[in-house]
C-alpha atoms as a PDB file:
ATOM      1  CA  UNK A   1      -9.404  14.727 -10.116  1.00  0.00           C
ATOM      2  CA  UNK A   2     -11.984  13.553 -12.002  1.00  0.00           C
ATOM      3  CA  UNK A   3     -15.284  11.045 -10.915  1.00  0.00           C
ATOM      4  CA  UNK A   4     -13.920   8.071 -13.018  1.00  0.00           C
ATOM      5  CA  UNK A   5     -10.407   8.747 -11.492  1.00  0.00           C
ATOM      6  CA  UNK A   6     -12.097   9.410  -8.055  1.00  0.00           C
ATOM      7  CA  UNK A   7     -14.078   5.899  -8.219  1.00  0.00           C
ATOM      8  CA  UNK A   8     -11.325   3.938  -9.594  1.00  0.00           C
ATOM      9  CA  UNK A   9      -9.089   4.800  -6.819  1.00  0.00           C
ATOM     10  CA  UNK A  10     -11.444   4.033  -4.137  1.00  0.00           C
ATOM     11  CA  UNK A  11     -12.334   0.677  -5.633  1.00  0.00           C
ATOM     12  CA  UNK A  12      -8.705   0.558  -5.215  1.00  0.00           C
ATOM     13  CA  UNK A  13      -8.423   0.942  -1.546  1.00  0.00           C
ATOM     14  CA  UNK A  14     -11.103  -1.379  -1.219  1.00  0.00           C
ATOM     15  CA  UNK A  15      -9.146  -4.329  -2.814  1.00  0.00           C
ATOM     16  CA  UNK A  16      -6.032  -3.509  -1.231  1.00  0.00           C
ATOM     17  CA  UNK A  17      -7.587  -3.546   2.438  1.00  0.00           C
ATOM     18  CA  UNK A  18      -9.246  -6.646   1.446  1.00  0.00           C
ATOM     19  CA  UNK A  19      -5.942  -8.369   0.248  1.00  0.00           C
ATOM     20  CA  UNK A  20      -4.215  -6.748   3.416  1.00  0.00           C
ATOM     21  CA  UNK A  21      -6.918  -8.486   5.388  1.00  0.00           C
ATOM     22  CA  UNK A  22      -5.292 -11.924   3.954  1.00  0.00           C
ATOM     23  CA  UNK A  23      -2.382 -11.577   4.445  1.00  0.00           C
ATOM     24  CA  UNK A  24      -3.093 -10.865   8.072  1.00  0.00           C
ATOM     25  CA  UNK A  25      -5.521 -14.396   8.354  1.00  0.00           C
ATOM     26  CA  UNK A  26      -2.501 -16.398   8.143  1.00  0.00           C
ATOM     27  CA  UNK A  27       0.022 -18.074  10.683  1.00  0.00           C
ATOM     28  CA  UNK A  28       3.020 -17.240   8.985  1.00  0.00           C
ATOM     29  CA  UNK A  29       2.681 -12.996   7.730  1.00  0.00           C
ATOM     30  CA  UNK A  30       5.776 -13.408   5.167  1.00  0.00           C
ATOM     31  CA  UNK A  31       4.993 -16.621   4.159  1.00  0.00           C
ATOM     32  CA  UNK A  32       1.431 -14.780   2.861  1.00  0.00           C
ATOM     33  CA  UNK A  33       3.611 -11.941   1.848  1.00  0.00           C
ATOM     34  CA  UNK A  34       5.957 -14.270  -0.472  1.00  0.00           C
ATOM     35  CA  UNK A  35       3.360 -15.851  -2.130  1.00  0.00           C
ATOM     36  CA  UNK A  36       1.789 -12.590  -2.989  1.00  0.00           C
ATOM     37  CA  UNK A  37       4.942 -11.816  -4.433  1.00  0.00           C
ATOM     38  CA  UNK A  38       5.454 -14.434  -6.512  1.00  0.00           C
ATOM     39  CA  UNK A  39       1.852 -14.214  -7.241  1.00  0.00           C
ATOM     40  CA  UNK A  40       2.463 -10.956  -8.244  1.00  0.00           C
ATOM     41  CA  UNK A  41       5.776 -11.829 -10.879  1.00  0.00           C
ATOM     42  CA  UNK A  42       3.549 -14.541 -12.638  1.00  0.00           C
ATOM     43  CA  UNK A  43       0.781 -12.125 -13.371  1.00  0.00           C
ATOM     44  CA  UNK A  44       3.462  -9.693 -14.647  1.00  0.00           C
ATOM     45  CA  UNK A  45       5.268 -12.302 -16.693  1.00  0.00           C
ATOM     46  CA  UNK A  46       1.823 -13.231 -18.361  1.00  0.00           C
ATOM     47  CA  UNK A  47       1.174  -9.620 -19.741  1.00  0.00           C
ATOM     48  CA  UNK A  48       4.139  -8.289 -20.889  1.00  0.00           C
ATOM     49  CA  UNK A  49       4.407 -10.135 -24.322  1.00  0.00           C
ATOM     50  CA  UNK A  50       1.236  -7.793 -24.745  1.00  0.00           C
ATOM     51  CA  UNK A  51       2.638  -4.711 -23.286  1.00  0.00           C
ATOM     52  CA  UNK A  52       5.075  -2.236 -24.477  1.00  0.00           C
ATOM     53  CA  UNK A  53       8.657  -3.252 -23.522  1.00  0.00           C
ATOM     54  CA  UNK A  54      10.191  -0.290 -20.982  1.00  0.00           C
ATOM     55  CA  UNK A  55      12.997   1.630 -22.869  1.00  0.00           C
ATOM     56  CA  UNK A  56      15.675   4.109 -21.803  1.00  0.00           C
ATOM     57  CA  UNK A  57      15.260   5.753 -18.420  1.00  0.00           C
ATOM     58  CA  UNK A  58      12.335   3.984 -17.503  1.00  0.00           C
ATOM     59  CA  UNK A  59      14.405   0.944 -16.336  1.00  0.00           C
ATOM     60  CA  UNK A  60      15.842   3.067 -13.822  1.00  0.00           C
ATOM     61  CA  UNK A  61      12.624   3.658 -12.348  1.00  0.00           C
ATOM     62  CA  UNK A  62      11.251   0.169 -12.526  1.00  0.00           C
ATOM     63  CA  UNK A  63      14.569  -1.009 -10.710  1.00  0.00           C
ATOM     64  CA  UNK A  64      14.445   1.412  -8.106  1.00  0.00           C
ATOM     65  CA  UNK A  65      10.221   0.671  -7.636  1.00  0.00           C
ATOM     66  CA  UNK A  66      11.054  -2.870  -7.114  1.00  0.00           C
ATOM     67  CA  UNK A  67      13.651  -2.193  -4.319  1.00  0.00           C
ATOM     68  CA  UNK A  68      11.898  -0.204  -2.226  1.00  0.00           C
ATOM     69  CA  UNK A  69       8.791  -2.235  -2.760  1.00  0.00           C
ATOM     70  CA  UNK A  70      10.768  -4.937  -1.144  1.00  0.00           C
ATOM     71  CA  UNK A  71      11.769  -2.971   1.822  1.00  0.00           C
ATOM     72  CA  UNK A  72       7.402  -2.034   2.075  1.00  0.00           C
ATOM     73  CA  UNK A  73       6.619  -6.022   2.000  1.00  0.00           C
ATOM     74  CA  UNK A  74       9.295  -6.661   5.252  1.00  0.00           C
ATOM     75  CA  UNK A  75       8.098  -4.259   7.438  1.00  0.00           C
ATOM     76  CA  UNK A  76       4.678  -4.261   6.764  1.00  0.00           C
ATOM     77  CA  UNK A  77       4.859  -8.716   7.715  1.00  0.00           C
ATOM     78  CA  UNK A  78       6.811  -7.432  10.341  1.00  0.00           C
ATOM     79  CA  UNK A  79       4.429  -5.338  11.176  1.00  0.00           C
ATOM     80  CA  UNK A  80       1.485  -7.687  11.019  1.00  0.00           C
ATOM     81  CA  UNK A  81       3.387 -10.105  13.139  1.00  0.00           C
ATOM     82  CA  UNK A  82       2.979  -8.094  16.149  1.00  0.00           C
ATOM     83  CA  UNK A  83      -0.589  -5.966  15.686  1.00  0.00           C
ATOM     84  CA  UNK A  84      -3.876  -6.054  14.566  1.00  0.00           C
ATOM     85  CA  UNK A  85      -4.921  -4.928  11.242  1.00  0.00           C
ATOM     86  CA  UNK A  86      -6.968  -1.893  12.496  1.00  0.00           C
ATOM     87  CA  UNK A  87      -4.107  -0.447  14.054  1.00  0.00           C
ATOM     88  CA  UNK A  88      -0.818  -1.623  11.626  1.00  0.00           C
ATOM     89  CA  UNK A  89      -2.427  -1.043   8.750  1.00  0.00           C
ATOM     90  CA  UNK A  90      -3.959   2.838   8.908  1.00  0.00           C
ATOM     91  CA  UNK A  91      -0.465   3.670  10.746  1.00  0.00           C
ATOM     92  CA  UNK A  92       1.580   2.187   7.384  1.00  0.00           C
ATOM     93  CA  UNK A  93      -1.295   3.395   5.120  1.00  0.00           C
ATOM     94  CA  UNK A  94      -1.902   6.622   6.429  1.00  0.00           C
ATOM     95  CA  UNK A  95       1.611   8.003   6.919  1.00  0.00           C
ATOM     96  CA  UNK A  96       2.643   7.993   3.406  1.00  0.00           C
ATOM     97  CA  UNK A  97       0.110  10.502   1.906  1.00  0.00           C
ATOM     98  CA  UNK A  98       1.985  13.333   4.513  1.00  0.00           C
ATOM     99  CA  UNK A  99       5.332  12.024   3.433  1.00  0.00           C
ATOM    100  CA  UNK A 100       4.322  12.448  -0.483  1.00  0.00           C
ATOM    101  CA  UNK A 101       2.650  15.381   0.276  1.00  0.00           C
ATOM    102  CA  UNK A 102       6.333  17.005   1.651  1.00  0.00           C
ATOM    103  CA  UNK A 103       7.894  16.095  -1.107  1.00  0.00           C
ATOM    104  CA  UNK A 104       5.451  16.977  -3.558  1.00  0.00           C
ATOM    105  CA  UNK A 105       5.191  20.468  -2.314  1.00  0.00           C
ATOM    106  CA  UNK A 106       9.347  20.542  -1.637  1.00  0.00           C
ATOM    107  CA  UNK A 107      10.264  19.544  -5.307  1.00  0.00           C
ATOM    108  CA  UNK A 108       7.229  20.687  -7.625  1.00  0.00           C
ATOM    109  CA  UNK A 109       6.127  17.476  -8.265  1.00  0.00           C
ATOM    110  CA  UNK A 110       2.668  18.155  -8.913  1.00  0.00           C
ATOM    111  CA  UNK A 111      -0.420  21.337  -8.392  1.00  0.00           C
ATOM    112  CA  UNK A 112      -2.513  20.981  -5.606  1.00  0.00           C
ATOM    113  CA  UNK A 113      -5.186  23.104  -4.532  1.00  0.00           C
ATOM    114  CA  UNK A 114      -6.157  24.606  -0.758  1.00  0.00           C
ATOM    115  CA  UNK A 115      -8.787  21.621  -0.174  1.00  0.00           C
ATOM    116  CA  UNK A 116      -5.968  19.123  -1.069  1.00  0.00           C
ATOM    117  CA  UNK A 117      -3.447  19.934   1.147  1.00  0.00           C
ATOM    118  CA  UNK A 118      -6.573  20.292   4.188  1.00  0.00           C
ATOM    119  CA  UNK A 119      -7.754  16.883   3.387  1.00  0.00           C
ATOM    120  CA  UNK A 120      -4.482  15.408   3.290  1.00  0.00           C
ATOM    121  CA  UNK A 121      -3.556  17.004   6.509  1.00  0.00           C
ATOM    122  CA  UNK A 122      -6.827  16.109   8.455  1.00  0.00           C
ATOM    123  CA  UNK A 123      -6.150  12.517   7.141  1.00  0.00           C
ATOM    124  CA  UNK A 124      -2.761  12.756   8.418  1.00  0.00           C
ATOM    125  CA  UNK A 125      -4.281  13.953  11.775  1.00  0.00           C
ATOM    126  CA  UNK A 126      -6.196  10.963  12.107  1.00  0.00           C
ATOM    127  CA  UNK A 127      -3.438   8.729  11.350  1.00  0.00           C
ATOM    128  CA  UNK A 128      -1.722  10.376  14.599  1.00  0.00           C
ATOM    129  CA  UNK A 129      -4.448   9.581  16.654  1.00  0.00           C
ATOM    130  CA  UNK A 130      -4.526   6.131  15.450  1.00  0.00           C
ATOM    131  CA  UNK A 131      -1.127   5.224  16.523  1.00  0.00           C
ATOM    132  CA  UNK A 132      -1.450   7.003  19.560  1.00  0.00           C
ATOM    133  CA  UNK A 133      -3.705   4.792  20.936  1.00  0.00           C
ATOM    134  CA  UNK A 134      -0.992   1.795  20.580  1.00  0.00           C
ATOM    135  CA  UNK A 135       0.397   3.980  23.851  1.00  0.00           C
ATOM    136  CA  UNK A 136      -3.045   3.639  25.590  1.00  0.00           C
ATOM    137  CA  UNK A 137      -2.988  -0.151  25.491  1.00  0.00           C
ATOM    138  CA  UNK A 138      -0.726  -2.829  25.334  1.00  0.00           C
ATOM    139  CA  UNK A 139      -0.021  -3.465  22.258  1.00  0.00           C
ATOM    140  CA  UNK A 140       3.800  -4.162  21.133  1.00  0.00           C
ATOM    141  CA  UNK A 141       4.987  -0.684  20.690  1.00  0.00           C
ATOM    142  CA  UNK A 142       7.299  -1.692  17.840  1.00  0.00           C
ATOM    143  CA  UNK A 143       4.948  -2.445  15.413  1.00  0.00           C
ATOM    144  CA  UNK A 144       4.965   1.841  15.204  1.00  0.00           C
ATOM    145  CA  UNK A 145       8.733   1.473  13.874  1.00  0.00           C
ATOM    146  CA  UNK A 146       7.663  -1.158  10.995  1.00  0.00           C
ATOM    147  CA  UNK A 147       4.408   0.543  10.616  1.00  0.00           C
ATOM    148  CA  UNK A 148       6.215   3.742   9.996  1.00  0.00           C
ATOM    149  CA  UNK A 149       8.795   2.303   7.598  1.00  0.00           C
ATOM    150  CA  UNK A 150       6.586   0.610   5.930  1.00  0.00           C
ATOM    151  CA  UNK A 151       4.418   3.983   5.197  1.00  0.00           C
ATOM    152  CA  UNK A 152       7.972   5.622   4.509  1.00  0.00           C
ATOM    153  CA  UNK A 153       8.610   2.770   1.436  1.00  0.00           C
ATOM    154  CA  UNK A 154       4.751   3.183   0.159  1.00  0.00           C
ATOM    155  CA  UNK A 155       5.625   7.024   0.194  1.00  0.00           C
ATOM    156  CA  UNK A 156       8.675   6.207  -1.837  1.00  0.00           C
ATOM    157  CA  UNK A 157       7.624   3.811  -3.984  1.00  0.00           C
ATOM    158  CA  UNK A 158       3.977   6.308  -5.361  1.00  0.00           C
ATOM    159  CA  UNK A 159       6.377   9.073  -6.001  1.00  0.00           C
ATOM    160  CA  UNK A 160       8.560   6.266  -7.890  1.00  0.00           C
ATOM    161  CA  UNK A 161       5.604   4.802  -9.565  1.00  0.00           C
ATOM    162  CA  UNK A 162       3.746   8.316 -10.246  1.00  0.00           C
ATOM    163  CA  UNK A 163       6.267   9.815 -12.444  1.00  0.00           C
ATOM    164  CA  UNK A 164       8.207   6.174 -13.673  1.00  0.00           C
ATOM    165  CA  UNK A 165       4.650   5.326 -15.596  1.00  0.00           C
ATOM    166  CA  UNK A 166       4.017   8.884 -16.806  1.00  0.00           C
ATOM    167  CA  UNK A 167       7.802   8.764 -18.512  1.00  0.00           C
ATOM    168  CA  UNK A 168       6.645   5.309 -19.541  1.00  0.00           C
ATOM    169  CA  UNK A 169       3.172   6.085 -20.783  1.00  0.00           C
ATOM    170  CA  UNK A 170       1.836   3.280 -19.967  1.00  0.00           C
ATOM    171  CA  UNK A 171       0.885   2.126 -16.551  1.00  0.00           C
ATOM    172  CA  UNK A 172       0.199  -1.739 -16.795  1.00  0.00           C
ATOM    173  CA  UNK A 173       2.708  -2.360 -18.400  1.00  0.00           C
ATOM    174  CA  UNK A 174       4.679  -0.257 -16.147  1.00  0.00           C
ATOM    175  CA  UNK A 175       3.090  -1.994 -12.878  1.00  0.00           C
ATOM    176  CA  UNK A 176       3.488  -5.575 -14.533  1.00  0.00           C
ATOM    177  CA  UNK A 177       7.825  -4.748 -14.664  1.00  0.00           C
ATOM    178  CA  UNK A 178       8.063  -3.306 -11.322  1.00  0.00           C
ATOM    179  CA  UNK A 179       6.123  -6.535  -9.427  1.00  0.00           C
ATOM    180  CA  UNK A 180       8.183  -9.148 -11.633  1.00  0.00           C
ATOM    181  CA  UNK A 181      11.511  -7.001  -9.864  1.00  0.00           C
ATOM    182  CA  UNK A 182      10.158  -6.536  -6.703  1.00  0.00           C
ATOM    183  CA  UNK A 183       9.817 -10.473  -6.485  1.00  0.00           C
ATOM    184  CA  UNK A 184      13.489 -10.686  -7.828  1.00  0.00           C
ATOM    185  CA  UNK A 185      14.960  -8.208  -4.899  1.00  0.00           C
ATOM    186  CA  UNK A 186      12.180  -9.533  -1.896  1.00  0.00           C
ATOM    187  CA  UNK A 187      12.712 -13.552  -2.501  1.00  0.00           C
ATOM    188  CA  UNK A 188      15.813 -13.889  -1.404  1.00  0.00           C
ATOM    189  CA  UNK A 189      16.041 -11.468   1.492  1.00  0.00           C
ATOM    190  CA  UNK A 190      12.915 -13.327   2.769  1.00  0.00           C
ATOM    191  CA  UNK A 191      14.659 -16.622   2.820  1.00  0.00           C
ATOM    192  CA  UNK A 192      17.638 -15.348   4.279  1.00  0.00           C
ATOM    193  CA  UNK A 193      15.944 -13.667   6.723  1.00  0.00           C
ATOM    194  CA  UNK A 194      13.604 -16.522   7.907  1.00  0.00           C
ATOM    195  CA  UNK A 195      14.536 -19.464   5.714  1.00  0.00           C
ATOM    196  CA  UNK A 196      12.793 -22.398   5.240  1.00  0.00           C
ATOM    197  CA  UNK A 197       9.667 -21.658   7.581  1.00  0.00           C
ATOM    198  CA  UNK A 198       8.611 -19.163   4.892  1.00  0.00           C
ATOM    199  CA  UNK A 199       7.720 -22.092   2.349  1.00  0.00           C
ATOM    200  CA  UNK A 200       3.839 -22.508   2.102  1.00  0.00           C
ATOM    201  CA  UNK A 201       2.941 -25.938   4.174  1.00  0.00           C
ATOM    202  CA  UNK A 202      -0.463 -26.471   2.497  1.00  0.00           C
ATOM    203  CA  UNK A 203      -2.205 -25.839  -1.070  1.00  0.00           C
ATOM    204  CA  UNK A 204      -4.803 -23.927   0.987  1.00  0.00           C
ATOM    205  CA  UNK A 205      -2.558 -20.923   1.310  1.00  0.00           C
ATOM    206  CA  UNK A 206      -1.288 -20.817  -2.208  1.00  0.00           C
ATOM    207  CA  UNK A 207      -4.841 -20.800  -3.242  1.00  0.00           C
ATOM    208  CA  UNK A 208      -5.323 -17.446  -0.942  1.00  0.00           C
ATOM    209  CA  UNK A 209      -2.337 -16.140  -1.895  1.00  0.00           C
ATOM    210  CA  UNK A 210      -2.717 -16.261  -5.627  1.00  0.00           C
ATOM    211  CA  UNK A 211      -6.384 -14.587  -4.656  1.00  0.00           C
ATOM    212  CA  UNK A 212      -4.364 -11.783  -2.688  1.00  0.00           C
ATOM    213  CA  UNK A 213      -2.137 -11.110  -5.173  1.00  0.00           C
ATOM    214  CA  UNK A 214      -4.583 -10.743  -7.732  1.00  0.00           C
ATOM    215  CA  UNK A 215      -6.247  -8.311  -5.635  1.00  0.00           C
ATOM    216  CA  UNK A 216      -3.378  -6.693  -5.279  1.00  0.00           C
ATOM    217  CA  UNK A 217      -2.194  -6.827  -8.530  1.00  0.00           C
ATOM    218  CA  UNK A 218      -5.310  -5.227 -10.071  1.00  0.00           C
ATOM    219  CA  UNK A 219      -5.427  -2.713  -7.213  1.00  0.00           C
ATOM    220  CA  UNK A 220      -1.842  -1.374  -8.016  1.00  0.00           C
ATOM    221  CA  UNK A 221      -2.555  -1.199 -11.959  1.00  0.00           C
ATOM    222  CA  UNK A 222      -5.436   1.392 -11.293  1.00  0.00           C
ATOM    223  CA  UNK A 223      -3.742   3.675  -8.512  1.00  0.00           C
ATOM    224  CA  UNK A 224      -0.300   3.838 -11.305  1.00  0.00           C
ATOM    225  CA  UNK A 225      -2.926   4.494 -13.353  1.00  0.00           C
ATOM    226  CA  UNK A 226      -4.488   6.835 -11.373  1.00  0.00           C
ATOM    227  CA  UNK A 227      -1.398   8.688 -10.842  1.00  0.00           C
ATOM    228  CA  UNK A 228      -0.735   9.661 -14.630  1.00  0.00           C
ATOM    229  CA  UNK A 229      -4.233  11.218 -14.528  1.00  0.00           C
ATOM    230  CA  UNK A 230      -4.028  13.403 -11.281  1.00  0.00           C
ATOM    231  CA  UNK A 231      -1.916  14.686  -8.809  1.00  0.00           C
ATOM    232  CA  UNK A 232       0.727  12.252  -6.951  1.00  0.00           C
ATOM    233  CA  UNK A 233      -0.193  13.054  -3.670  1.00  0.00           C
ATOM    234  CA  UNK A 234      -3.757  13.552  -3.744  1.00  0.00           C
ATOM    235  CA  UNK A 235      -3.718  10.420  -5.408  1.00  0.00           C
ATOM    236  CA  UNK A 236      -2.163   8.933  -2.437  1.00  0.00           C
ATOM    237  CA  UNK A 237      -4.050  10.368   0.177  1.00  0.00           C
ATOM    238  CA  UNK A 238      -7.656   9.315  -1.546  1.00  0.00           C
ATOM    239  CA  UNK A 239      -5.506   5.833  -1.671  1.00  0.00           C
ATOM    240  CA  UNK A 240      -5.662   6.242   2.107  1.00  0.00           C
ATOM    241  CA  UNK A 241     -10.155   5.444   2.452  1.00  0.00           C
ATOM    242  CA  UNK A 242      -8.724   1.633   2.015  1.00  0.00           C
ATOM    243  CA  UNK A 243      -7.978   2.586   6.276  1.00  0.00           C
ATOM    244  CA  UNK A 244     -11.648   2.238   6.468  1.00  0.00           C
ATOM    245  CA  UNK A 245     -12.502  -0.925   5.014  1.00  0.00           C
ATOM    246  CA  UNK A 246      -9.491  -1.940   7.093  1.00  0.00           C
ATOM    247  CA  UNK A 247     -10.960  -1.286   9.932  1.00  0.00           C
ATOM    248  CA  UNK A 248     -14.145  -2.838   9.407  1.00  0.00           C
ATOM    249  CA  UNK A 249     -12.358  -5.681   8.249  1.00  0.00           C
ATOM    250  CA  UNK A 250     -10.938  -6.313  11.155  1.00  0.00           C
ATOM    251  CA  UNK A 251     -13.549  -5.490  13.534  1.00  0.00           C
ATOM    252  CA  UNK A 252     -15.682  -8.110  11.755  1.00  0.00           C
ATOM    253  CA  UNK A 253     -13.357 -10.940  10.602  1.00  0.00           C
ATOM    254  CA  UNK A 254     -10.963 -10.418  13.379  1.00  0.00           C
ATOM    255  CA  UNK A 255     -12.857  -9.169  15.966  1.00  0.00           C
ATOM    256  CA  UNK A 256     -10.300  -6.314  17.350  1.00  0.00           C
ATOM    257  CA  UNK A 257     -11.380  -3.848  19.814  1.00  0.00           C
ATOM    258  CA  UNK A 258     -12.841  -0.554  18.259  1.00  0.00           C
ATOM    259  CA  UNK A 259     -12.135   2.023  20.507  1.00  0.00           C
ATOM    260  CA  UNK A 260     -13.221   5.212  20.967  1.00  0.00           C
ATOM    261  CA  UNK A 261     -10.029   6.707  19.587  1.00  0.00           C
ATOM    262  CA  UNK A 262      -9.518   4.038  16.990  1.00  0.00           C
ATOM    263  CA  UNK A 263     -13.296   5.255  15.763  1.00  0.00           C
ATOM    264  CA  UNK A 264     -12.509   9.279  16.399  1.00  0.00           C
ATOM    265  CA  UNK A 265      -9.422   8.610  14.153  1.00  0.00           C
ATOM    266  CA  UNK A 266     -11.838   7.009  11.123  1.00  0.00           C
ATOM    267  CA  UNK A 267     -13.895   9.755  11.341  1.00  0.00           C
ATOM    268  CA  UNK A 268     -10.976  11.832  10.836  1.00  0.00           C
ATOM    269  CA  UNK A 269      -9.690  10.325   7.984  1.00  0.00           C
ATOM    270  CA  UNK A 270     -12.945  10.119   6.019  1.00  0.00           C
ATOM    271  CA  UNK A 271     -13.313  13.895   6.693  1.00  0.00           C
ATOM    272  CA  UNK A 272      -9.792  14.354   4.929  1.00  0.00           C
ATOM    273  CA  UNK A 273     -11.351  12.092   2.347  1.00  0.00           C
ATOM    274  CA  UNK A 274     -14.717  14.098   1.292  1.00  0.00           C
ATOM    275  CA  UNK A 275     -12.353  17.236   1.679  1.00  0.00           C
ATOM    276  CA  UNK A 276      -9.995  16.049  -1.156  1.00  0.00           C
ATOM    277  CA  UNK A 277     -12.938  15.826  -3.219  1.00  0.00           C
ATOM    278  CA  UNK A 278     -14.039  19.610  -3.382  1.00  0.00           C
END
C-alpha cells in the first residue's frame, strides 16, 4: 500500500466516524439513516451524466452492493438505537476486516504479506475485547447481534465493492450507482418497517443529514477507490482507525464512559493499525 493510498484511507475513516457520530446525535437513528440515504442517491444522480455508464457484468455487482448495503444501514440504526457509539460502532466496524480477511485468504482474492494478516488479527483482537465489555456492564446485550450483522454486511459489501469497481474501472462512478440502488432497496423496507415516524419532523435534520451523507458519500468514493489500488482486506482493516475517532467522538460529544477495557481495546486496534503499515 502506498503513502497516498495509506492517507487517503485514513482521511476516510475519519469522515465516516464523524458522519457515524450524526447519525447517532439524533432522536430517531433511521430517520438519520434515511436521509443519508437519500442524501446519498441525489449525490449519485448528480454525477453520473459525467461518469462512465456501468456495462455488462458490472450491473450485477452494483445490484448486489446496493442490497446488502441496505441490510448494513438496518442493523447498524438498530444498533445505534440501543448503544453508545464507542461500543456499536468499533463492534460493526471492527468485525468486518476478520470476515474479509477469511475470505480473502479462502478464495485468492488478493496477496497479503505476514505484517498484514498480524495487524489485521491484533485489530480483530481488540474488537473482541471491545464487545466484551458490553458483558461487564449493562448495556442491552443485543446491540452485539446488530452490531455483528452489521460488520457481516460491511464485510460483504468491500469484497462486493473491491472487485465490482476494479471490473468497472472506475470507482466514482462505480460508488455513485451502488448508493442511488442502495436507496432504491433501503426506502421502502424502512417505511415498512417503521412507517411514518421515519419522516424527518424538522428542516434541522435534513440539513445534518445532507452534511452526513456528504461525508459519507466522499468517504466511500476514496476507500472503492482505495480498493482498486491495494489489497481488499488490508484495505478494510486500515478502514478500521475510523474506531478511534469513534471513540473520541463519543467520549467528547457524548460523554460515554471510557473504560479501562474500552481504552485497552483502542490501543489494540491502533497497534494492528501501525502493523499493517510495515
Amino acid at each position: 500500500m502506498t503513502v497516498l493510498v495509506f492517507c487517503a484511507v485514513l482521511i476516510a475513516a475519519l469522515l465516516h466516524a464523524g458522519w457515524n457520530a450524526l447519525v447517532k446525535t439524533g432522536n430517531n437513528k433511521q430517520t438519520a439513516m434515511l436521509i443519508l440515504t437519500l442524501a446519498h442517491a441525489f449525490f449519485g444522480l448528480c454525477l453520473i451524466p459525467f461518469l462512465p455508464m456501468p456495462q455488462g457484468e458490472v450491473w450485477i455487482w452494483l445490484l448486489a452492493s446496493g442490497f446488502t448495503h441496505m441490510f448494513y444501514q438496518l442493523f447498524l440504526g438498530f444498533a445505534y438505537e440501543r448503544g453508545d457509539l464507542s461500543r456499536v460502532y468499533p463492534i460493526a466496524r471492527g468485525g468486518a476486516p476478520m470476515i474479509v480477511l477469511t475470505v480473502s485468504v479462502l478464495f485468492g482474492v488478493d496477496t497479503l504479506r505476514g505484517f498484514d494478516f498480524l495487524g489485521i488479527l491484533v485489530l480483530g483482537l481488540g474488537i473482541l475485547l471491545m464487545a466484551r465489555g458490553v458483558f461487564n456492564s449493562d448495556e442491552d446485550h443485543k446491540l452485539i447481534f446488530l452490531a455483528v450483522g452489521s460488520a457481516c454486511a460491511t464485510a460483504c459489501y468491500s469484497l462486493i465493492d473491491g472487485l465490482g469497481a476494479r471490473v468497472m474501472g472506475d470507482a466514482l462512478a462505480y460508488v455513485s450507482w451502488l448508493l442511488i440502488f442502495s436507496a432504491i432497496f433501503y426506502t421502502p423496507v424502512i417505511f415498512f418497517l417503521r412507517g411514518r415516524s421515519v419522516l424527518p419532523q424538522n428542516s434541522s435534520q435534513i440539513s445534518v443529514g445532507l452534511l452526513t451523507g456528504f461525508a459519507s458519500f466522499v468517504a466511500y468514493a476514496i476507500v472503492v477507490w482505495a480498493m482498486t489500488q491495494a489489497p481488499i482486506a488490508l484495505v478494510t482493516a486500515l478502514r478500521g482507525s475510523s474506531i478511534l475517532f469513534a471513540m473520541i467522538f463519543g467520549w467528547f460529544f457524548f460523554r460515554e464512559q471510557m473504560g479501562l477495557s474500552k481504552v485497552l481495546a483502542g490501543i489494540m486496534i491502533v497497534i494492528g493499525i501501525i502493523l499493517t503499515r510495515f
